[in-house]
N, C-alpha and C. Protein backbone atom coordinates (compact mmCIF):
# COMPACT_ATOMS: atom_id res chain seq x y z
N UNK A 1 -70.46 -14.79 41.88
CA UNK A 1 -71.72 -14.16 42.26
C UNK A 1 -71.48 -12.69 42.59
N UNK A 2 -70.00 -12.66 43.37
CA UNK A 2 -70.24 -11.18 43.82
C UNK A 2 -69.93 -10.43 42.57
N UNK A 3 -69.79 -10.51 41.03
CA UNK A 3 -69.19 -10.05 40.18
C UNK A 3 -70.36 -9.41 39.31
N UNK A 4 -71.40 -10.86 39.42
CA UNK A 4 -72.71 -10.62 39.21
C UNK A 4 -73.55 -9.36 39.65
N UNK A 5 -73.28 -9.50 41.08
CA UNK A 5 -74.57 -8.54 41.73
C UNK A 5 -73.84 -6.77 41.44
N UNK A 6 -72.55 -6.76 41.52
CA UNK A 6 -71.90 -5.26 40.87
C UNK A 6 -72.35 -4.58 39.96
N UNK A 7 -71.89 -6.38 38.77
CA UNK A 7 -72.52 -5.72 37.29
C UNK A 7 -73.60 -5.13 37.08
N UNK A 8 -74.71 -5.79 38.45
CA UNK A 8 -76.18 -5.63 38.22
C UNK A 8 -76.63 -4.19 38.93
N UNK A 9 -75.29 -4.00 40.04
CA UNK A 9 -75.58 -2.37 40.76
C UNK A 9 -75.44 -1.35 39.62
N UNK A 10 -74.01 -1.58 38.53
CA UNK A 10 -73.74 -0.79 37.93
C UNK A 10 -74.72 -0.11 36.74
N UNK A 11 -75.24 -1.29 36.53
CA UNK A 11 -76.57 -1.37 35.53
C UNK A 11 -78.00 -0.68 35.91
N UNK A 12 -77.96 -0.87 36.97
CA UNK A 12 -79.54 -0.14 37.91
C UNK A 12 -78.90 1.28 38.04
N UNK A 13 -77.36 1.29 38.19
CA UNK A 13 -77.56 2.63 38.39
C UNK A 13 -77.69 3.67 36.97
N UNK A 14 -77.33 2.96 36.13
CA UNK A 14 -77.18 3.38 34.79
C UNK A 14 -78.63 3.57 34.47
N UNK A 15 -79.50 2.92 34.89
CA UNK A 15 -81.07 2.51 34.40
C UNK A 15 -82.29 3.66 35.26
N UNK A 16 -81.35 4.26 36.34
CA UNK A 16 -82.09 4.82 37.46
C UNK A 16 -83.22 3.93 37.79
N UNK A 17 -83.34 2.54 37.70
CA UNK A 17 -83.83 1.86 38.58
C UNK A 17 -84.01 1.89 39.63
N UNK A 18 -84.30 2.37 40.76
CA UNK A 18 -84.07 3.16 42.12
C UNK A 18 -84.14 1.77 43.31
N UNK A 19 -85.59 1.00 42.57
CA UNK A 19 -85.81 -0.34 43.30
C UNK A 19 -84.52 -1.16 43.46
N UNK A 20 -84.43 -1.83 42.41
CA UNK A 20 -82.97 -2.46 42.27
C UNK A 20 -82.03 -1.61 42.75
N UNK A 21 -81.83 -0.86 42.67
CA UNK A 21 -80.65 -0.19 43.25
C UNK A 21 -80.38 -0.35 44.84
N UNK A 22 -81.48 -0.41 44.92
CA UNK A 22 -81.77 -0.04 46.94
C UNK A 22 -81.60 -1.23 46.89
N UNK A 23 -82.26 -2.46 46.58
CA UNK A 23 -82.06 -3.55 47.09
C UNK A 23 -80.33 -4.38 46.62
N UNK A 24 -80.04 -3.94 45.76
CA UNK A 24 -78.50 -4.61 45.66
C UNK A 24 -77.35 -4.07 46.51
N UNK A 25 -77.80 -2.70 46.74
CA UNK A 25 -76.76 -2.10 47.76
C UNK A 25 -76.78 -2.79 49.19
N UNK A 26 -78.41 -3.17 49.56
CA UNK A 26 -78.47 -3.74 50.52
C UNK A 26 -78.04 -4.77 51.05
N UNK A 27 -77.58 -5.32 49.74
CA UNK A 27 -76.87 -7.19 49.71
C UNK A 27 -75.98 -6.44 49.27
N UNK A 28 -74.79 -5.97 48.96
CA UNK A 28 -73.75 -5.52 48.98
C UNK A 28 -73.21 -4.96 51.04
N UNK A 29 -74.33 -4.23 50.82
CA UNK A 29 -73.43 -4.03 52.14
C UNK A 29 -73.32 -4.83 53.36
N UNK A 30 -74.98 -5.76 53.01
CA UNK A 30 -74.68 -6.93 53.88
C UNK A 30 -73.58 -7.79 53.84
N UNK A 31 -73.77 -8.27 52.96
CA UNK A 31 -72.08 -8.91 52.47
C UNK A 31 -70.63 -8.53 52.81
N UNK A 32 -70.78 -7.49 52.51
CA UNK A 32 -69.24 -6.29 52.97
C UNK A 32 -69.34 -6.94 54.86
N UNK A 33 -70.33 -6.36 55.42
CA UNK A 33 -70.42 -7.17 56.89
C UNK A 33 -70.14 -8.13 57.44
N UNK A 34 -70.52 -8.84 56.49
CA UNK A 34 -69.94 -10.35 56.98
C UNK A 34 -68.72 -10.32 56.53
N UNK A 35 -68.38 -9.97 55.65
CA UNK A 35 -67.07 -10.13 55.37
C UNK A 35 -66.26 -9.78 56.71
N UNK A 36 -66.38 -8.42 57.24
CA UNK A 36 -65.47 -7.82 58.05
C UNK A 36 -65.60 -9.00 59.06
N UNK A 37 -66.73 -9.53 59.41
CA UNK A 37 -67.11 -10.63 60.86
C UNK A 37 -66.24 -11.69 60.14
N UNK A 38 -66.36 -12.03 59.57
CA UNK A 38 -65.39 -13.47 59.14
C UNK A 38 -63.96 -13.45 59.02
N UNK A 39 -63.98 -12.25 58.70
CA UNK A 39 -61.92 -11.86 58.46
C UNK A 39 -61.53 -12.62 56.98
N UNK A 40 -62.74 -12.84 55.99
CA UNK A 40 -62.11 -13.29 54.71
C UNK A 40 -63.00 -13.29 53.77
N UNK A 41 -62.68 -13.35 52.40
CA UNK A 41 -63.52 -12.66 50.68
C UNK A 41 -64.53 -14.31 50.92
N UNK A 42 -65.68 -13.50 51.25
CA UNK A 42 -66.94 -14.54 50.81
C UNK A 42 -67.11 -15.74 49.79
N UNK A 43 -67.30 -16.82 50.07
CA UNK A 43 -67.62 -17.60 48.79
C UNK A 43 -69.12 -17.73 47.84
N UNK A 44 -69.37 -17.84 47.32
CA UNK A 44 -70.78 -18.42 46.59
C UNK A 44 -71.43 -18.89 47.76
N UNK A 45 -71.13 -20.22 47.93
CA UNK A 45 -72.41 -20.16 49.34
C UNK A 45 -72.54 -19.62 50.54
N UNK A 46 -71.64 -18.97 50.74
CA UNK A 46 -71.68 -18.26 52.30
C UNK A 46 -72.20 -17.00 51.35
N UNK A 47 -72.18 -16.56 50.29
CA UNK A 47 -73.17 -15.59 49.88
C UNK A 47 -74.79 -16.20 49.55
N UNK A 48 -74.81 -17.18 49.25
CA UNK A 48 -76.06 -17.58 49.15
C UNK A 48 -76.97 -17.76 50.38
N UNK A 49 -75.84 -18.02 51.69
CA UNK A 49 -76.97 -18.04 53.01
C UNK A 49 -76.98 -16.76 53.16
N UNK A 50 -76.18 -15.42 52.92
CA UNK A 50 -76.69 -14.25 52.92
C UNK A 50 -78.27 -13.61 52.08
N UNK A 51 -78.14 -14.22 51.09
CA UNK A 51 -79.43 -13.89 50.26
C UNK A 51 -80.45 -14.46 50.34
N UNK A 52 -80.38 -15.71 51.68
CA UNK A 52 -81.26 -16.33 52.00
C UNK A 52 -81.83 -15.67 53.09
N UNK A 53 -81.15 -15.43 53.86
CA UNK A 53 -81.70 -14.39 55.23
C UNK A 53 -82.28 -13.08 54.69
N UNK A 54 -81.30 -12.21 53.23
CA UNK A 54 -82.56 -11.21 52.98
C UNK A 54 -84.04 -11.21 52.68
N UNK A 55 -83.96 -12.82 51.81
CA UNK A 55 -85.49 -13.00 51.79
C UNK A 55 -86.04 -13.34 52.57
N UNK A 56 -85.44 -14.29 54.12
CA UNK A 56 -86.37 -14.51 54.83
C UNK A 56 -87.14 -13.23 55.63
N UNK A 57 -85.80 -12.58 55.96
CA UNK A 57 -86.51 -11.01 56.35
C UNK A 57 -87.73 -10.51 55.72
N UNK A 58 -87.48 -10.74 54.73
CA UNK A 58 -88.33 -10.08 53.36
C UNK A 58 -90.12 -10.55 53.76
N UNK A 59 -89.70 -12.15 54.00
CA UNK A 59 -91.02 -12.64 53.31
C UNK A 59 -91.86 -12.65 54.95
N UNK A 60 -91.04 -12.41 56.07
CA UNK A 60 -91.56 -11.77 57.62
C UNK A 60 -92.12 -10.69 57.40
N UNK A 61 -91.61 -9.58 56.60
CA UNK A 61 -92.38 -8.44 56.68
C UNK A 61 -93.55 -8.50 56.05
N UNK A 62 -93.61 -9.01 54.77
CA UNK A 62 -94.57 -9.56 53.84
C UNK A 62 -95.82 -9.54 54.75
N UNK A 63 -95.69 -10.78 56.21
CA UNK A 63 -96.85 -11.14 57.08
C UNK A 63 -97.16 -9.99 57.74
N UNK A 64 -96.25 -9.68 58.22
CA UNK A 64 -96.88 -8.20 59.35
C UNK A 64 -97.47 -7.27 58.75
N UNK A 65 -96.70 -6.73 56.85
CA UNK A 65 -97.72 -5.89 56.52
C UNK A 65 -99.02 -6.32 55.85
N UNK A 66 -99.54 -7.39 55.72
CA UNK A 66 -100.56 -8.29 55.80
C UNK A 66 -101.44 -7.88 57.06
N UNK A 67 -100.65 -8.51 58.18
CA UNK A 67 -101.74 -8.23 59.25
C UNK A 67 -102.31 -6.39 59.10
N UNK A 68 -101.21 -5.73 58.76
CA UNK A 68 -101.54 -4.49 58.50
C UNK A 68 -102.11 -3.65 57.83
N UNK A 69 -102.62 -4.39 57.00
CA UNK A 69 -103.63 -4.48 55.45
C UNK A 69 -102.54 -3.00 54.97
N UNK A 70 -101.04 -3.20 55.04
CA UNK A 70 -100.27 -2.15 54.11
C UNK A 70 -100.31 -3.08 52.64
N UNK A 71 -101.28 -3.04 51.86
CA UNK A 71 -101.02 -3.80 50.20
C UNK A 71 -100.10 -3.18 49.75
N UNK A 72 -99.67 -2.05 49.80
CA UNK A 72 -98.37 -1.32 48.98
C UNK A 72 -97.38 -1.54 49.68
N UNK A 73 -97.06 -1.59 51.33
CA UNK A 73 -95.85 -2.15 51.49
C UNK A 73 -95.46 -4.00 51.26
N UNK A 74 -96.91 -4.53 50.79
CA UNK A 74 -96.58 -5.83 50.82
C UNK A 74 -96.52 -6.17 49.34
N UNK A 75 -96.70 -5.33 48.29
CA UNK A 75 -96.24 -5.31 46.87
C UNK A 75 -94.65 -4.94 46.76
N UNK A 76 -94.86 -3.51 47.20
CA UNK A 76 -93.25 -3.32 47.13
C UNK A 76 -92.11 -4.52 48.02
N UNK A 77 -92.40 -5.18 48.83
CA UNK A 77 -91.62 -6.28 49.43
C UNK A 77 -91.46 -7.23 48.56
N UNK A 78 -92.68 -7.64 47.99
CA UNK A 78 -92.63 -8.92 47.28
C UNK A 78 -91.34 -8.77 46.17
N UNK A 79 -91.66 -7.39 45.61
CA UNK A 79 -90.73 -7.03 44.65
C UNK A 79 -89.26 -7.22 44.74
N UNK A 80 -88.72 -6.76 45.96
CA UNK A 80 -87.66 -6.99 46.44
C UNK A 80 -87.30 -8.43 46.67
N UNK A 81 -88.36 -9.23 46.75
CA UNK A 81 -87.80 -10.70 47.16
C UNK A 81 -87.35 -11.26 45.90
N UNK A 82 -88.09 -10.73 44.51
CA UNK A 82 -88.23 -11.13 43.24
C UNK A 82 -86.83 -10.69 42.56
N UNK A 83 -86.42 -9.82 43.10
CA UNK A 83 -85.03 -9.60 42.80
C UNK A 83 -83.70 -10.08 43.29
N UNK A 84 -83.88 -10.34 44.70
CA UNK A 84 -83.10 -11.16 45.02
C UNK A 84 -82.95 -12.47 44.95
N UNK A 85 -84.41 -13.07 44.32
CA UNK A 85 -84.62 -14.69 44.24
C UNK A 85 -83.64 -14.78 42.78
N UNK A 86 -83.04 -13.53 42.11
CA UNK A 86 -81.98 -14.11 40.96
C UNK A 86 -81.21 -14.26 40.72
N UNK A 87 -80.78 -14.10 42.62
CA UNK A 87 -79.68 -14.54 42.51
C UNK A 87 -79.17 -15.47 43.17
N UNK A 88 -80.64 -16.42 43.70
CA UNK A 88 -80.45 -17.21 44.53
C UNK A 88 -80.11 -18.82 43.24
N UNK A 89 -80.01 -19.87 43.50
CA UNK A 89 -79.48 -21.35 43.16
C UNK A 89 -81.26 -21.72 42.55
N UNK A 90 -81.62 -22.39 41.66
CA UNK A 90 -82.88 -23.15 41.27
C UNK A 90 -83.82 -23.65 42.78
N UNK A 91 -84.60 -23.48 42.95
CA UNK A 91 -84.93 -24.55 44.09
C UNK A 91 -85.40 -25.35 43.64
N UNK A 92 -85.30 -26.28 44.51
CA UNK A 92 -85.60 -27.68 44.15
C UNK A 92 -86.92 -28.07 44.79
N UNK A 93 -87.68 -29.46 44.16
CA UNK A 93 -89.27 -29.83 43.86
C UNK A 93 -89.38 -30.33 44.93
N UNK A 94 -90.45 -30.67 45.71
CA UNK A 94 -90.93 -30.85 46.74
C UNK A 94 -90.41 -32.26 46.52
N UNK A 95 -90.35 -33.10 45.65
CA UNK A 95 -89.91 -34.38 45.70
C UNK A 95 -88.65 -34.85 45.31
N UNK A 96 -87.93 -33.65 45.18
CA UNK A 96 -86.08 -33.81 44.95
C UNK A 96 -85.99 -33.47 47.04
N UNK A 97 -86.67 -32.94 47.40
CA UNK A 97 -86.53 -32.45 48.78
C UNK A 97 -87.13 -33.62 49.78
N UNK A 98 -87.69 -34.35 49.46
CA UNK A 98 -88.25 -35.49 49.91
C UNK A 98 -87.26 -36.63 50.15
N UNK A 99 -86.65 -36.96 48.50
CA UNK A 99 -85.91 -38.10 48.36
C UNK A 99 -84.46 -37.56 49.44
N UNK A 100 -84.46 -36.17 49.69
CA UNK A 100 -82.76 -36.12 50.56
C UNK A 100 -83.58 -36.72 51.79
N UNK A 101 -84.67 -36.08 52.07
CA UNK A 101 -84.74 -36.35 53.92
C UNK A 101 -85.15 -37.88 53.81
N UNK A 102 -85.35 -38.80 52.53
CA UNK A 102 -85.29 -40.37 52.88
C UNK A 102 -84.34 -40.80 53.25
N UNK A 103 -83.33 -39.83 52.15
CA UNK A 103 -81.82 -40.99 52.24
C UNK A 103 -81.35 -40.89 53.69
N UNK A 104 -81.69 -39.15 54.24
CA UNK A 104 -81.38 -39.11 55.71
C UNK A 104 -82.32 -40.24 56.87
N UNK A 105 -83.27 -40.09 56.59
CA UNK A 105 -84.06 -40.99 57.53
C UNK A 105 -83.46 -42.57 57.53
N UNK A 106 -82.83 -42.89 56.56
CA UNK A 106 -82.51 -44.05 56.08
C UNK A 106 -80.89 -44.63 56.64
N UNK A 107 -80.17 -43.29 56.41
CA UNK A 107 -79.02 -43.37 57.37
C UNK A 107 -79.09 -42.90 59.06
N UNK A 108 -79.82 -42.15 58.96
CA UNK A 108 -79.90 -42.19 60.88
C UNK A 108 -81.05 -43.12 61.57
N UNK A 109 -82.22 -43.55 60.73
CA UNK A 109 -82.88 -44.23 61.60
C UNK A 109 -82.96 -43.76 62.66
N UNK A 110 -84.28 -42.71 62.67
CA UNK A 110 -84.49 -41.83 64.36
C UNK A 110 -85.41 -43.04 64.65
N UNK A 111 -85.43 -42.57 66.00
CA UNK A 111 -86.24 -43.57 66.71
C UNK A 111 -87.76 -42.61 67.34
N UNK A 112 -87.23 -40.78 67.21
CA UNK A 112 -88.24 -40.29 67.41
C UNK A 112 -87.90 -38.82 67.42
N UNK A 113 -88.54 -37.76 67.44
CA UNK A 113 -88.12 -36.07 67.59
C UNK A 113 -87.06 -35.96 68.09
N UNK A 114 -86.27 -36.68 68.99
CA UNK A 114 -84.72 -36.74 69.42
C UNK A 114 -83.62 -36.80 68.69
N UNK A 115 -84.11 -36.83 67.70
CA UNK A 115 -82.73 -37.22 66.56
C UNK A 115 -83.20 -36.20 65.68
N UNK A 116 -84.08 -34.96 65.64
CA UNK A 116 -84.18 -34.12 64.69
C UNK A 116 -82.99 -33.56 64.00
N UNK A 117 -82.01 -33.57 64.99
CA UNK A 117 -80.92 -32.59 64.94
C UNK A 117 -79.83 -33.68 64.17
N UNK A 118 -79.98 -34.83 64.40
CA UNK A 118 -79.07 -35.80 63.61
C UNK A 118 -79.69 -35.28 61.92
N UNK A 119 -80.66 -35.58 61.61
CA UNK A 119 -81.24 -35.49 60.14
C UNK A 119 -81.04 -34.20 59.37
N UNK A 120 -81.21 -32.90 60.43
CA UNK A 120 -81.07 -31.76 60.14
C UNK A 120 -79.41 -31.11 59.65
N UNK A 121 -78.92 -32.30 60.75
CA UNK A 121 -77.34 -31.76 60.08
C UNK A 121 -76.91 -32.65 59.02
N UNK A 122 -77.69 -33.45 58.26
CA UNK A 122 -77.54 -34.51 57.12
C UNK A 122 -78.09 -33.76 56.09
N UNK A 123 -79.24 -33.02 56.43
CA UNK A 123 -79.95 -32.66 54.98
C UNK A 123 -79.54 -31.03 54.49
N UNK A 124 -79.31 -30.33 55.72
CA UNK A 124 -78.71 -28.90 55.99
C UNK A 124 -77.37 -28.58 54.44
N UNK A 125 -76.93 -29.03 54.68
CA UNK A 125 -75.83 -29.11 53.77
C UNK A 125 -76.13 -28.72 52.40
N UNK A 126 -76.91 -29.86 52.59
CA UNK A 126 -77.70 -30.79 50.97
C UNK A 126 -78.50 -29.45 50.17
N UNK A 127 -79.18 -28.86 51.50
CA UNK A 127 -80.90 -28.32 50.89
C UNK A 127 -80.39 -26.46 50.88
N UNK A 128 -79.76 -26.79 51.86
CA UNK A 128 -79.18 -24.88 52.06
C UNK A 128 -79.54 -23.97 51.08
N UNK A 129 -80.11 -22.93 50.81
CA UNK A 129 -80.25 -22.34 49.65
C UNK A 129 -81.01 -22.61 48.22
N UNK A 130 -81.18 -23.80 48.58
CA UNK A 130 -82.24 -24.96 47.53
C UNK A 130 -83.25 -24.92 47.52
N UNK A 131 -83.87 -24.80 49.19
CA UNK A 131 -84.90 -25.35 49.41
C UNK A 131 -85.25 -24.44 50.48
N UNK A 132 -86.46 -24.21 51.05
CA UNK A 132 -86.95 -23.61 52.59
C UNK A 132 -86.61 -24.26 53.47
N UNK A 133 -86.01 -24.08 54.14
CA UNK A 133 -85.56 -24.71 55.88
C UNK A 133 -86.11 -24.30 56.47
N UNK A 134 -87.18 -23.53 56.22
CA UNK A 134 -88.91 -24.00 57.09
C UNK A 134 -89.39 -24.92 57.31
N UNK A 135 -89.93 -24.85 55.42
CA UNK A 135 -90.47 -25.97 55.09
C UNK A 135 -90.17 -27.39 55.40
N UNK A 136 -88.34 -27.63 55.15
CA UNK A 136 -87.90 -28.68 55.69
C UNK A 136 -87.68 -29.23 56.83
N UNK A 137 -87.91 -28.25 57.81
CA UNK A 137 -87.55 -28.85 58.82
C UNK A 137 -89.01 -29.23 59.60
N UNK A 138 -89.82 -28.32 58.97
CA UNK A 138 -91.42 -29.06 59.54
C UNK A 138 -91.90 -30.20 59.04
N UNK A 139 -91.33 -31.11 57.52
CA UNK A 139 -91.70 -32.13 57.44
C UNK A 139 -91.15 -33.16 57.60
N UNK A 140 -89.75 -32.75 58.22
CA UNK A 140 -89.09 -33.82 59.04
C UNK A 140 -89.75 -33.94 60.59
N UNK A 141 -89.75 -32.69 60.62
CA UNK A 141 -90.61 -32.96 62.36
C UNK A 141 -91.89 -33.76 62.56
N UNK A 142 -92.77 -33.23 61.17
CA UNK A 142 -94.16 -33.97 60.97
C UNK A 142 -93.46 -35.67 60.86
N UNK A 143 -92.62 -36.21 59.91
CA UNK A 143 -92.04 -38.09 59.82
C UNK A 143 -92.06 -38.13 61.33
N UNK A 144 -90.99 -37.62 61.74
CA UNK A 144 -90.82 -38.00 63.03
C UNK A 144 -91.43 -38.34 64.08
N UNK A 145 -92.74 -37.54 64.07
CA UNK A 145 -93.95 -37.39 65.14
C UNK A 145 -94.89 -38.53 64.94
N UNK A 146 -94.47 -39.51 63.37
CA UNK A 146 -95.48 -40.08 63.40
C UNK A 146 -95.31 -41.55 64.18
């Protein structure tokens, strides 16, 4: 991946793409960061929860400049998410995301919202980068509640 996103700096810069440019440097240097915090060369998925946090950032600002009726800062954001979503993993269908939190419900058998954290560290793994861990973790909370 990290060989990927270079090729793709080297290319934007070749393209004067300015958008892409800004945004790959940004996941470059995020990355470089963690690196230094970890004390070792990143893998694929510890880069993929990096590119997951840029979009979540991303898709936070999205709301505020919403509340802010900024339409041009909430175009130009989107844009940025659209670029980094290529380099994120396929996500998966609301019902490939379903069948993990059965098999989890199925091996922990909660008895109620107390065991969120049992299911969460069953499906966490599974969904990381796949899927919204928003999304997932509110419709495990919604099973649970019922």
């Amino acid at each position: 991946m990290r060989e990927t996103i270079l090729k793709d700096l080297v290319a934007a810069m070749k393209a004067q793409d300015k958008e892409t440019l800004t945004v790959l440097r940004s996941v470059k240097g995020a990355i470089q960061l963690e690196e230094i915090n970890v004390k070792h060369e990143l893998n694929d998925d510890e880069m993929i929860g990096i590119l997951a946090k840029q979009i979540k950032t991303r898709k936070e600002s999205v709301v505020e400049f919403e509340k802010g009726n900024r339409q041009d800062l909430v175009d130009a954001t989107n844009r940025e998410i659209e670029i980094l979503s290529k380099y994120m993993p396929a996500q998966l269908s609301e019902e490939e995301v379903e069948k993990i939190i059965d098999d989890a419900f199925n091996k922990v058998n909660p008895t109620g919202p107390a065991d969120m954290g049992k299911i969460m560290g069953i499906v966490s793994p599974l969904l990381k980068g796949k899927a919204d861990m928003g999304n997932v973790s509110k419709m495990i909370r919604e099973r649970l509640t019922k």
